[in-house]
PDB file of N, CA and C in Angstrom:
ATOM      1  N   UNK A   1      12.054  81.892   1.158  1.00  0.00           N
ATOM      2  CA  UNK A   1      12.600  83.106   0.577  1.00  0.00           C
ATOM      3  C   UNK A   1      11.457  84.006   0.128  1.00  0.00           C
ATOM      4  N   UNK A   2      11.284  85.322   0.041  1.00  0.00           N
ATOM      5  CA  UNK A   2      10.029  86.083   0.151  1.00  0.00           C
ATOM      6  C   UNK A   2      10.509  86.278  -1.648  1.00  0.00           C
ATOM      7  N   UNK A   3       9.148  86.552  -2.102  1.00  0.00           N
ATOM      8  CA  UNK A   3       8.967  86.690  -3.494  1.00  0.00           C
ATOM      9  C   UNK A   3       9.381  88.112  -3.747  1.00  0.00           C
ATOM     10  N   UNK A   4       9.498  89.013  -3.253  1.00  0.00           N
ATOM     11  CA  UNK A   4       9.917  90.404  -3.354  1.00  0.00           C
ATOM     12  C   UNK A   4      11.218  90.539  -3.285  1.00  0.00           C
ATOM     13  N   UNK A   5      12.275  91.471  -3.674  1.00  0.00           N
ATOM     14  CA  UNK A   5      13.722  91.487  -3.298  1.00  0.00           C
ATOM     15  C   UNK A   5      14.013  92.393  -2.327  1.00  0.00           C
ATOM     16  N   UNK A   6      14.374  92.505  -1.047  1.00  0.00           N
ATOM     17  CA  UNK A   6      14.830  93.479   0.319  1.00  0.00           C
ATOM     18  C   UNK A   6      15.979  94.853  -0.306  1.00  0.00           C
ATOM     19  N   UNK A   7      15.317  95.601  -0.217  1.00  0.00           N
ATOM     20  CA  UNK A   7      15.948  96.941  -0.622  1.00  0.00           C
ATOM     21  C   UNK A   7      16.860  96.820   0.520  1.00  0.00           C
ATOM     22  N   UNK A   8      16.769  96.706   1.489  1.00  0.00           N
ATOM     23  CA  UNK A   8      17.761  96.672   2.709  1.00  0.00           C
ATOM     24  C   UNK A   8      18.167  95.772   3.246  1.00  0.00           C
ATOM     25  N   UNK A   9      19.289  95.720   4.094  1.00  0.00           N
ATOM     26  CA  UNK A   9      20.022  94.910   4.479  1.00  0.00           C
ATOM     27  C   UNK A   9      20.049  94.488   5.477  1.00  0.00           C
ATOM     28  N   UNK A  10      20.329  93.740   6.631  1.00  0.00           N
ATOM     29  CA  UNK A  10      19.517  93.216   8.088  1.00  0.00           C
ATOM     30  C   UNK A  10      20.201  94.130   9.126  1.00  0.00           C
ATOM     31  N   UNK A  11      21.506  95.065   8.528  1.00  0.00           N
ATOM     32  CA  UNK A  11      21.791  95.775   9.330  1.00  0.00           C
ATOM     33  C   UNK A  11      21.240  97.054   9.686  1.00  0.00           C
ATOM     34  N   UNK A  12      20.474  97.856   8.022  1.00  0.00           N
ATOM     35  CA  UNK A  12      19.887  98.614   8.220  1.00  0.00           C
ATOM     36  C   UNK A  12      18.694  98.465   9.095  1.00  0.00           C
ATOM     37  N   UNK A  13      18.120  97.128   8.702  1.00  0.00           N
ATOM     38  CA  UNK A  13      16.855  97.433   9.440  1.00  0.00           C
ATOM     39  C   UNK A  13      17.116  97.023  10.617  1.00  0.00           C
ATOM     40  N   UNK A  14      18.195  96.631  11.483  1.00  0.00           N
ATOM     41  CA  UNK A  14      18.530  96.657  12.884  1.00  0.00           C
ATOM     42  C   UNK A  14      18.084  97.657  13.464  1.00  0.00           C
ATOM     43  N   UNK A  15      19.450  98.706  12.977  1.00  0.00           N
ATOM     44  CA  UNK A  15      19.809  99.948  12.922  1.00  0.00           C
ATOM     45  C   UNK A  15      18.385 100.507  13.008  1.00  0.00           C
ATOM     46  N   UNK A  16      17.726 100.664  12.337  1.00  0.00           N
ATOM     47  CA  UNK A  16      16.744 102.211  12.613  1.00  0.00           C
ATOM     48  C   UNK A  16      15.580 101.125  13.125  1.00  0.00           C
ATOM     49  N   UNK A  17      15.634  99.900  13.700  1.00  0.00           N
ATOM     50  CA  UNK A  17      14.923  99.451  14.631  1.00  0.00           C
ATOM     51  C   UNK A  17      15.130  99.982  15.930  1.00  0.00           C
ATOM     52  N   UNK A  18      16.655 100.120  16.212  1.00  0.00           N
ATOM     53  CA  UNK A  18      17.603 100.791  17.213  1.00  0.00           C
ATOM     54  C   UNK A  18      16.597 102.014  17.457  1.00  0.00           C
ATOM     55  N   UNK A  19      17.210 102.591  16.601  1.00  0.00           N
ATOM     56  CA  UNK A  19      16.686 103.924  16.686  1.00  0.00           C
ATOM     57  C   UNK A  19      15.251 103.990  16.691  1.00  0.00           C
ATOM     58  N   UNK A  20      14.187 103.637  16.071  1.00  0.00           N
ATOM     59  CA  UNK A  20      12.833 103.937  16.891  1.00  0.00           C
ATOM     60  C   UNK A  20      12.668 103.640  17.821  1.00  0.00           C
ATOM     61  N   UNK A  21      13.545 102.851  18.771  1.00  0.00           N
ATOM     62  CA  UNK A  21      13.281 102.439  20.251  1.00  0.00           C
ATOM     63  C   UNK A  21      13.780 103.336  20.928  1.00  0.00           C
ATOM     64  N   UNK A  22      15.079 103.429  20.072  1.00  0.00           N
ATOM     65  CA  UNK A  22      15.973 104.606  21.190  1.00  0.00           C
ATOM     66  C   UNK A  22      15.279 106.004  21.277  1.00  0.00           C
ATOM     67  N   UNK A  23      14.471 106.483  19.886  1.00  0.00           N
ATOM     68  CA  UNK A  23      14.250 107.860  20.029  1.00  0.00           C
ATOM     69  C   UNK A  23      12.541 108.132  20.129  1.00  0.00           C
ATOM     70  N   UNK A  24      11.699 107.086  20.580  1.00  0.00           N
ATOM     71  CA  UNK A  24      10.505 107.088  20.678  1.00  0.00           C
ATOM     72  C   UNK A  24      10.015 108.141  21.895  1.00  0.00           C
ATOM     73  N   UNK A  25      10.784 107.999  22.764  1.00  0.00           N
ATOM     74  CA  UNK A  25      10.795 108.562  23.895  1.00  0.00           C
ATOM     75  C   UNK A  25      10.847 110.290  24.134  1.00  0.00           C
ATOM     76  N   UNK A  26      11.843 110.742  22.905  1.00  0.00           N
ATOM     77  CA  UNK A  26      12.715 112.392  22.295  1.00  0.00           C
ATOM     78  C   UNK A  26      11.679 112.813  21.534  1.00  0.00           C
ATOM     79  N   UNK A  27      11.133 111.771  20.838  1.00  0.00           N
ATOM     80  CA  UNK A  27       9.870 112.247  19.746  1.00  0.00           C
ATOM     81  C   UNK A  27       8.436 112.685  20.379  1.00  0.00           C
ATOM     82  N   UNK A  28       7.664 112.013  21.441  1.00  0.00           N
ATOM     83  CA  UNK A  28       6.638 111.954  22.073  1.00  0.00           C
ATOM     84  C   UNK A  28       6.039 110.812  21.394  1.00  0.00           C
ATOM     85  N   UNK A  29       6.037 109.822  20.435  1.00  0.00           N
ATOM     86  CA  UNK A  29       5.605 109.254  20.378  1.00  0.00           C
ATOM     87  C   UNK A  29       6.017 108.290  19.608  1.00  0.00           C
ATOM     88  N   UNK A  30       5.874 107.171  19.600  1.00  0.00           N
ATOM     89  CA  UNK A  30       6.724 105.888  18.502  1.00  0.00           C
ATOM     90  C   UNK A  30       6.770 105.873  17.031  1.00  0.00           C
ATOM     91  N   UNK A  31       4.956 106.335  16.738  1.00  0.00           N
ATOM     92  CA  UNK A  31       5.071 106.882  15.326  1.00  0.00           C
ATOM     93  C   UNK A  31       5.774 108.261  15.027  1.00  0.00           C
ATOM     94  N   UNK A  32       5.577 109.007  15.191  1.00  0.00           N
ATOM     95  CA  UNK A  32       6.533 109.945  15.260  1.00  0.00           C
ATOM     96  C   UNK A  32       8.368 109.661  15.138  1.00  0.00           C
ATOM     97  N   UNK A  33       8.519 108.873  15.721  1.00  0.00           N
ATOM     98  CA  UNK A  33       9.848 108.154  15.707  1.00  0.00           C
ATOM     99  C   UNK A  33      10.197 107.629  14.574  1.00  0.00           C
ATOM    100  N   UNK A  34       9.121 106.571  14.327  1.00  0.00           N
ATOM    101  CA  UNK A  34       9.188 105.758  13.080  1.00  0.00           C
ATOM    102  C   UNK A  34       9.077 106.629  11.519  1.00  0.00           C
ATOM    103  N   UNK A  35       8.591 107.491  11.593  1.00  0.00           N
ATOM    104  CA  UNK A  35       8.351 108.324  10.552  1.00  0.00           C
ATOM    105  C   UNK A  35       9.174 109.083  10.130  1.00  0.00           C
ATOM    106  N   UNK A  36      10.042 109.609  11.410  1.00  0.00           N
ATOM    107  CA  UNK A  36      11.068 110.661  11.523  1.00  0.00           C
ATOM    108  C   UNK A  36      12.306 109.681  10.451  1.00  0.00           C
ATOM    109  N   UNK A  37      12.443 108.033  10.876  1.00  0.00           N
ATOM    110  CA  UNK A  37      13.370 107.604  11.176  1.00  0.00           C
ATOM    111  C   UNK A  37      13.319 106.913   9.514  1.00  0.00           C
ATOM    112  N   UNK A  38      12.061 106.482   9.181  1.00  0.00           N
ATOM    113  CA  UNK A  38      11.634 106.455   8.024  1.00  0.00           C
ATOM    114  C   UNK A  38      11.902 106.914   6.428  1.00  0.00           C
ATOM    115  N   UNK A  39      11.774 108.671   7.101  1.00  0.00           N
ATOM    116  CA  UNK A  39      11.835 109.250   5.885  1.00  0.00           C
ATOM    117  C   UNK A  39      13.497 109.726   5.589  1.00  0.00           C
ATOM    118  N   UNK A  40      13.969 108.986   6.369  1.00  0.00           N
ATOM    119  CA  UNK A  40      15.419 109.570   6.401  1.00  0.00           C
ATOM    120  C   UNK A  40      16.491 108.539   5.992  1.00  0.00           C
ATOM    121  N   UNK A  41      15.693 106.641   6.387  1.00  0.00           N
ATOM    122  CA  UNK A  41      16.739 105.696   5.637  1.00  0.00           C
ATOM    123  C   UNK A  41      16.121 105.703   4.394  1.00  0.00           C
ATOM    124  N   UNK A  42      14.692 106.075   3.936  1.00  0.00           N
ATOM    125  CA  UNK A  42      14.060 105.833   2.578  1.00  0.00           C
ATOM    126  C   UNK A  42      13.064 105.041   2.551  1.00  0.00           C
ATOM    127  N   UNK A  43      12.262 104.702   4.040  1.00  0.00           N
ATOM    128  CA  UNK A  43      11.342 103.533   3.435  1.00  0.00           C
ATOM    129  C   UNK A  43      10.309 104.316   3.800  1.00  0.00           C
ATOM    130  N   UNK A  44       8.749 103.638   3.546  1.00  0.00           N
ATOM    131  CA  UNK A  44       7.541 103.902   4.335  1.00  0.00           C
ATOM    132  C   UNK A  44       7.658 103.462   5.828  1.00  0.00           C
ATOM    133  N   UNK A  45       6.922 104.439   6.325  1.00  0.00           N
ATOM    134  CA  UNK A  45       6.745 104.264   7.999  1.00  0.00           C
ATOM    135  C   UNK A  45       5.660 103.050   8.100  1.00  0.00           C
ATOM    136  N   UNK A  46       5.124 102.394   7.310  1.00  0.00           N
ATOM    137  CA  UNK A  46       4.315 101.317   7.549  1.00  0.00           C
ATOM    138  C   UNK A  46       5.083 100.039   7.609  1.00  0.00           C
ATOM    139  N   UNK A  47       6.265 100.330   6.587  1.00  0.00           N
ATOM    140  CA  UNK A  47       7.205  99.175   6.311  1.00  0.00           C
ATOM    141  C   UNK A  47       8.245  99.052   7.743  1.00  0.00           C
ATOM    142  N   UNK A  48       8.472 100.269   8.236  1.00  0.00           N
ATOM    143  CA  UNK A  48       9.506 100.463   8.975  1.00  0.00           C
ATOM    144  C   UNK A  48       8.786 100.027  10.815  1.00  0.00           C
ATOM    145  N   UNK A  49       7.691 100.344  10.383  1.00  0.00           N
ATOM    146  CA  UNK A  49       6.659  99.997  12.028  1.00  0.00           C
ATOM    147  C   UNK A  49       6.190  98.189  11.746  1.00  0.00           C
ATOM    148  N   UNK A  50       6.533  98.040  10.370  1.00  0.00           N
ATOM    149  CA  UNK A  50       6.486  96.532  10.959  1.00  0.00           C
ATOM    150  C   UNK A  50       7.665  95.710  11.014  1.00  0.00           C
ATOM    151  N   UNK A  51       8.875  96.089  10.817  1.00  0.00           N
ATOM    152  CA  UNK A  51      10.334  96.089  11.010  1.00  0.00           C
ATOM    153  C   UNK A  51      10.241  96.030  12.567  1.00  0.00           C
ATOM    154  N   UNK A  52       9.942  97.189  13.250  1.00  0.00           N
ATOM    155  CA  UNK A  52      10.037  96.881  14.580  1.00  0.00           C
ATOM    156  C   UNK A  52       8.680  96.455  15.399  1.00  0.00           C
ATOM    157  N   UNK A  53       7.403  95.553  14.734  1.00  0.00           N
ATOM    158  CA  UNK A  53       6.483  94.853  15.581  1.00  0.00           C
ATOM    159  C   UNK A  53       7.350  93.722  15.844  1.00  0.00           C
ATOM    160  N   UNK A  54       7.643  93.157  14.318  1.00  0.00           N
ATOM    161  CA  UNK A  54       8.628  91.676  14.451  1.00  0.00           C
ATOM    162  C   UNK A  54       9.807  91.679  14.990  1.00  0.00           C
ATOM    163  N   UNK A  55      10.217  92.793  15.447  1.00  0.00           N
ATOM    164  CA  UNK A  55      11.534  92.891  16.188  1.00  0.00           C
ATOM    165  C   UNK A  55      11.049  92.192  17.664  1.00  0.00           C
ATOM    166  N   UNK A  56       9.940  93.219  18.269  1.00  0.00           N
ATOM    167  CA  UNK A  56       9.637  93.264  19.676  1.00  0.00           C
ATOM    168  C   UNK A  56       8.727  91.499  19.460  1.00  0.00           C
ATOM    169  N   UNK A  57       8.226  91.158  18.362  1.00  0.00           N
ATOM    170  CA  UNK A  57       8.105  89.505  18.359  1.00  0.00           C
ATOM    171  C   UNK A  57       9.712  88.308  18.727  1.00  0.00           C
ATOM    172  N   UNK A  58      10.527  88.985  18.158  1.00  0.00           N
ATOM    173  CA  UNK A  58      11.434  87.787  18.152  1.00  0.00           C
ATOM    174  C   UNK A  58      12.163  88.325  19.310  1.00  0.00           C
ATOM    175  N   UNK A  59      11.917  89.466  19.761  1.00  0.00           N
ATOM    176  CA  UNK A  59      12.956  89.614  21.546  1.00  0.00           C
ATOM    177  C   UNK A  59      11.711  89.296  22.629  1.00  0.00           C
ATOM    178  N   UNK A  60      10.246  88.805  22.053  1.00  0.00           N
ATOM    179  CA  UNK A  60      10.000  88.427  22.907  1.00  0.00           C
ATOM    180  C   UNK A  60       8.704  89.474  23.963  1.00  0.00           C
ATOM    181  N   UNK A  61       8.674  90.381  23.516  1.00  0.00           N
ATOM    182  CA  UNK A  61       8.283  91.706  24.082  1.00  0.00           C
ATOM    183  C   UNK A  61       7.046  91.989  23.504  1.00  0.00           C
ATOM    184  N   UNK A  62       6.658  91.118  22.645  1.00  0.00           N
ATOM    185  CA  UNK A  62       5.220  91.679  21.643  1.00  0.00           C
ATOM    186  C   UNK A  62       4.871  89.865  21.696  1.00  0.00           C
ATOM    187  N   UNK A  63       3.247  89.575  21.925  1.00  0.00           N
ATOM    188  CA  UNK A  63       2.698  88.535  21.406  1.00  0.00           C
ATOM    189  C   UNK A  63       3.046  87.907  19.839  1.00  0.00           C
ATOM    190  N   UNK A  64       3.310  86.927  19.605  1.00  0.00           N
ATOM    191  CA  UNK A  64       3.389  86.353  18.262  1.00  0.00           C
ATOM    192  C   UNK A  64       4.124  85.458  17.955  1.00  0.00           C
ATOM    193  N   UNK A  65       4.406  85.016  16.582  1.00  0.00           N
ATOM    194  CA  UNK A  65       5.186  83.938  16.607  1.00  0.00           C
ATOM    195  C   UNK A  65       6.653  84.596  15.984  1.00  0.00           C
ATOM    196  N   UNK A  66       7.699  83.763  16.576  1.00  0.00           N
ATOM    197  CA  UNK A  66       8.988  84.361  16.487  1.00  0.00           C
ATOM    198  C   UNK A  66       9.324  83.879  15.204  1.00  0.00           C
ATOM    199  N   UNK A  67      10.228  84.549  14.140  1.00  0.00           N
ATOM    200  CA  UNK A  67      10.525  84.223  13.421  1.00  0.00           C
ATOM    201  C   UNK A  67      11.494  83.158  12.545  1.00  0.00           C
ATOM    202  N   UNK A  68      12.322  82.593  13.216  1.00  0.00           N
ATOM    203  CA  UNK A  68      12.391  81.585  13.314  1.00  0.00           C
ATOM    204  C   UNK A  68      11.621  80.302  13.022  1.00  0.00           C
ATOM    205  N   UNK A  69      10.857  80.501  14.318  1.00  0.00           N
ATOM    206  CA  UNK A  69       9.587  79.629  14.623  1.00  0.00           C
ATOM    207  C   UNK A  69       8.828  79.436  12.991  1.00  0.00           C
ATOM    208  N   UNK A  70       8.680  80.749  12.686  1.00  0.00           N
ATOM    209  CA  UNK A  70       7.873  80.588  11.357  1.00  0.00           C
ATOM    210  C   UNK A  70       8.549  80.272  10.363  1.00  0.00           C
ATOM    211  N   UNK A  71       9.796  80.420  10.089  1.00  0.00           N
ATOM    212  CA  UNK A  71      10.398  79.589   8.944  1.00  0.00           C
ATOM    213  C   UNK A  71      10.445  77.977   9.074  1.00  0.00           C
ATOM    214  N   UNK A  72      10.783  77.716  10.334  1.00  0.00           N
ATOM    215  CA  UNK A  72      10.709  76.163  10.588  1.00  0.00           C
ATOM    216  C   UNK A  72       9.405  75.747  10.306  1.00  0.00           C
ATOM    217  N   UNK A  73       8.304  76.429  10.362  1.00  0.00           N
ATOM    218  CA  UNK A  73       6.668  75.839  10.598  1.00  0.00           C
ATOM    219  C   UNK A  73       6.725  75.854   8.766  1.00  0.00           C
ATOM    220  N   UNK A  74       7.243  76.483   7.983  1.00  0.00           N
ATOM    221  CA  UNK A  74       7.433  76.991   6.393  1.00  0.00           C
ATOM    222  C   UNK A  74       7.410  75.883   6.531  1.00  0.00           C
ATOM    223  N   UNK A  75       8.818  75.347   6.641  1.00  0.00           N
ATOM    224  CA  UNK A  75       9.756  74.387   6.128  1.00  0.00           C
ATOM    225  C   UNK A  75       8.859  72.883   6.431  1.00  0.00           C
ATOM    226  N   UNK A  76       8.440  73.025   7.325  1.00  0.00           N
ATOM    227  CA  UNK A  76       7.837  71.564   7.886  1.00  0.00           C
ATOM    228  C   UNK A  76       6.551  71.555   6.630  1.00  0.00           C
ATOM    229  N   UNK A  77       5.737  72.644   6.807  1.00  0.00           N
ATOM    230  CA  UNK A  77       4.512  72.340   5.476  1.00  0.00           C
ATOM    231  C   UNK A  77       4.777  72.703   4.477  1.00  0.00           C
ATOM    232  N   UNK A  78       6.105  72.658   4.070  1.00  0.00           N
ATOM    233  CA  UNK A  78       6.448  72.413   3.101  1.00  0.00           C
ATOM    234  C   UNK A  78       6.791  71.132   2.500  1.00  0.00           C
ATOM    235  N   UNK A  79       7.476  70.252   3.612  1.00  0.00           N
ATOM    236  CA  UNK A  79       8.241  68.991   3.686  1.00  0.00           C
ATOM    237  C   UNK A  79       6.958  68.048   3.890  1.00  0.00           C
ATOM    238  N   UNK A  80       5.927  68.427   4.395  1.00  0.00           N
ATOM    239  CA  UNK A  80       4.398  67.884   4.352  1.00  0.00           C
ATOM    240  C   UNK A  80       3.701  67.738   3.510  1.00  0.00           C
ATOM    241  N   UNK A  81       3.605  68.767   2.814  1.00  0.00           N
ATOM    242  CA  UNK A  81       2.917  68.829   0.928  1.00  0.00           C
ATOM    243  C   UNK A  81       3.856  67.979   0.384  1.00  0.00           C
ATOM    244  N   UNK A  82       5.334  68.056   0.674  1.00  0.00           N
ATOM    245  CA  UNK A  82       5.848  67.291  -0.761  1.00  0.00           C
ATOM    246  C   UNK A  82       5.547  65.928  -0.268  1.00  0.00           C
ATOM    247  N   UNK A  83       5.413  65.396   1.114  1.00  0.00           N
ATOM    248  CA  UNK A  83       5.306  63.842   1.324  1.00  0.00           C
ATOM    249  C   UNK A  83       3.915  63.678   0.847  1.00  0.00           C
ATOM    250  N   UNK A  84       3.151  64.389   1.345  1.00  0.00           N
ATOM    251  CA  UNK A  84       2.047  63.701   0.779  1.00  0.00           C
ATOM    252  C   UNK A  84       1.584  63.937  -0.825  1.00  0.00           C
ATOM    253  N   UNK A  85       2.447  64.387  -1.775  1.00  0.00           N
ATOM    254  CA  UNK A  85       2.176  63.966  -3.448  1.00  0.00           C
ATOM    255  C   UNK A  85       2.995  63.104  -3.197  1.00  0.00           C
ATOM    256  N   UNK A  86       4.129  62.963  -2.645  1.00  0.00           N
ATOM    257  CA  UNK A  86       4.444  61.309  -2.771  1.00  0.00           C
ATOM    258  C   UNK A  86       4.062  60.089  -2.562  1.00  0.00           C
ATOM    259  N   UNK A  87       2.969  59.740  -1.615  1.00  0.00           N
ATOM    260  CA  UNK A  87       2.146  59.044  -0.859  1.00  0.00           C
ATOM    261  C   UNK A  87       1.088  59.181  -1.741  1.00  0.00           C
ATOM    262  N   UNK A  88       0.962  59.932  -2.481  1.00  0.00           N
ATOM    263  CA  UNK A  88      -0.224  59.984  -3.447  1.00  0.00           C
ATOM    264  C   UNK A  88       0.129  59.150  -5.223  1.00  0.00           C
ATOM    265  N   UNK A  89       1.346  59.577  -4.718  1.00  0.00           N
ATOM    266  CA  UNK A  89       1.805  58.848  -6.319  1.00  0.00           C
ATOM    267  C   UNK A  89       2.289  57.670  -5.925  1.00  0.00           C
ATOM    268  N   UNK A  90       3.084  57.172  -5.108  1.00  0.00           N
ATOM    269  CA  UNK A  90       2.992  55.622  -4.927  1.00  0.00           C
ATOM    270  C   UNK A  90       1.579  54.937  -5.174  1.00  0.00           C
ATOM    271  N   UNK A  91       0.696  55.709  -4.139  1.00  0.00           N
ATOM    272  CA  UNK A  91      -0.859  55.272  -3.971  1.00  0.00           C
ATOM    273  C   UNK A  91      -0.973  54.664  -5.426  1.00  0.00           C
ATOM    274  N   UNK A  92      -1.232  55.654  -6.455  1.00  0.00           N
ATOM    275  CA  UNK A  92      -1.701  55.542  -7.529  1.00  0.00           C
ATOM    276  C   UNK A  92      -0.747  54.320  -8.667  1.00  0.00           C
ATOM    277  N   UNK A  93       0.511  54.232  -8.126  1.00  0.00           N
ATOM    278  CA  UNK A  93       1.511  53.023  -8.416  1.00  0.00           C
ATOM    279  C   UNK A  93       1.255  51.937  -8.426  1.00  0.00           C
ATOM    280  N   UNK A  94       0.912  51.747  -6.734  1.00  0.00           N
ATOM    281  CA  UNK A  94       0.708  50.373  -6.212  1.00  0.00           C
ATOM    282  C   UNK A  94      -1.039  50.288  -6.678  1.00  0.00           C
ATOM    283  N   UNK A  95      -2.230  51.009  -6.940  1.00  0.00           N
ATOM    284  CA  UNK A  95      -3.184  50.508  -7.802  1.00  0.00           C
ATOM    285  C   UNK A  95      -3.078  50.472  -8.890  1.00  0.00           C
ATOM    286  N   UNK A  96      -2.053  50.719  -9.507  1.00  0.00           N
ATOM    287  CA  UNK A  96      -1.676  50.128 -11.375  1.00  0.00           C
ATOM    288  C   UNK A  96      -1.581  48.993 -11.546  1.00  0.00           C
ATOM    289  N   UNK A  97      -0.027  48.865 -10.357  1.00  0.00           N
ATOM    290  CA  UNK A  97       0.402  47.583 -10.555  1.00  0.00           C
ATOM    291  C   UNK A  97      -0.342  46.525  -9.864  1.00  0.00           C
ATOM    292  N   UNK A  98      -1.454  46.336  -8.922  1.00  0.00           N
ATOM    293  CA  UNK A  98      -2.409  45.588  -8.788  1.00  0.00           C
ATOM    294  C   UNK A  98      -3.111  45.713  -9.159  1.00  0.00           C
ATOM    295  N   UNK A  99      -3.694  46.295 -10.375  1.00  0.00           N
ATOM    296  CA  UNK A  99      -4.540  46.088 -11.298  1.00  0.00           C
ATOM    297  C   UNK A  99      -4.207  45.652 -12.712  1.00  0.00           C
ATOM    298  N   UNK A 100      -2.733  45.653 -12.732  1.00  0.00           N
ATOM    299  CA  UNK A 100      -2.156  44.902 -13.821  1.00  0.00           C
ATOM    300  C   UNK A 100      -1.269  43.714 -13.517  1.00  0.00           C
ATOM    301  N   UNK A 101      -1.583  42.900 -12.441  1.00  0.00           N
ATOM    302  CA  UNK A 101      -1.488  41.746 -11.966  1.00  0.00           C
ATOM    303  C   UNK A 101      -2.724  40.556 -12.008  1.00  0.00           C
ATOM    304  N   UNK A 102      -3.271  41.745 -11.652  1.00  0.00           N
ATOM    305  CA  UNK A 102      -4.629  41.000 -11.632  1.00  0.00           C
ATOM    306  C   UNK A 102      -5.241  40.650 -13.109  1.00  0.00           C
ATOM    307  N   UNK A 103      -4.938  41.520 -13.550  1.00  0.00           N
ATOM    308  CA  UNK A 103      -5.030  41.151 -15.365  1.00  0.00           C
ATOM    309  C   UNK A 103      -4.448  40.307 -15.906  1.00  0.00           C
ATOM    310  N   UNK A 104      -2.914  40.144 -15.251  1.00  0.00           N
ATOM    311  CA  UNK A 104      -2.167  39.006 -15.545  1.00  0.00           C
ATOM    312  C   UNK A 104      -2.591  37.983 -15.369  1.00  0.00           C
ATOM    313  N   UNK A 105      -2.662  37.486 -14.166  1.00  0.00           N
ATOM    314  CA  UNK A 105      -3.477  36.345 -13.443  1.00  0.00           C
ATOM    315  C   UNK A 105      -4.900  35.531 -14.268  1.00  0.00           C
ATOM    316  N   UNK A 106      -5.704  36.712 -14.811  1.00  0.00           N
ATOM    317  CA  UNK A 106      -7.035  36.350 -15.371  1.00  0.00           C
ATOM    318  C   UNK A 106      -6.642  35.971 -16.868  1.00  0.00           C
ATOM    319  N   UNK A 107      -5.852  35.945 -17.313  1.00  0.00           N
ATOM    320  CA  UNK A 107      -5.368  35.626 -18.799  1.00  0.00           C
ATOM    321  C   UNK A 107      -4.829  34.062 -18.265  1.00  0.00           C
TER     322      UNK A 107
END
């Protein structure tokens, strides 16, 4: 979940993803598009041109990793850090309790 809260909604940013594709062409140029398209749902054209890099990532059309892809890769090093403090705290378990066996033993 991103630490920031989404002013918009996945339809908006469909939507005028739509539309900088659709009207890149009417504009002469993509920024131009994006800017046009920008100042008119309310965001920055920086925010809105990377709305549609990760678009043309997850259809496939732009180098990168799909998004998806990157929540699962989240999720996995996430599920990785937590195993290994667990593997770390057993660790530190199982040398207690063989070191307080061994204490036992020597008494």
């Amino acid at each position: 979940m991103s630490k920031t809260t989404n002013k918009f909604s996945p339809e908006v940013r469909e939507r005028a993803v739509r539309m900088v594709l659709g009207n890149e062409g009417e504009q002469g140029s993509r920024w131009q598009a994006i800017t046009l398209i920008a100042a008119k749902i309310g965001c920055s054209a920086n925010t809105l041109n990377d709305w549609v890099k990760k678009a043309e990532v997850d259809g496939g059309k732009r180098a990168g990793v799909p998004s998806d892809m990157a929540e699962k890769m989240k999720a996995l090093e996430r599920e990785n850090r937590e195993l290994r403090q667990a593997n770390e705290i057993l660790r530190k378990a199982s040398a207690y309790f063989a070191l307080a066996e061994l204490d036992r033993r020597s008494k």
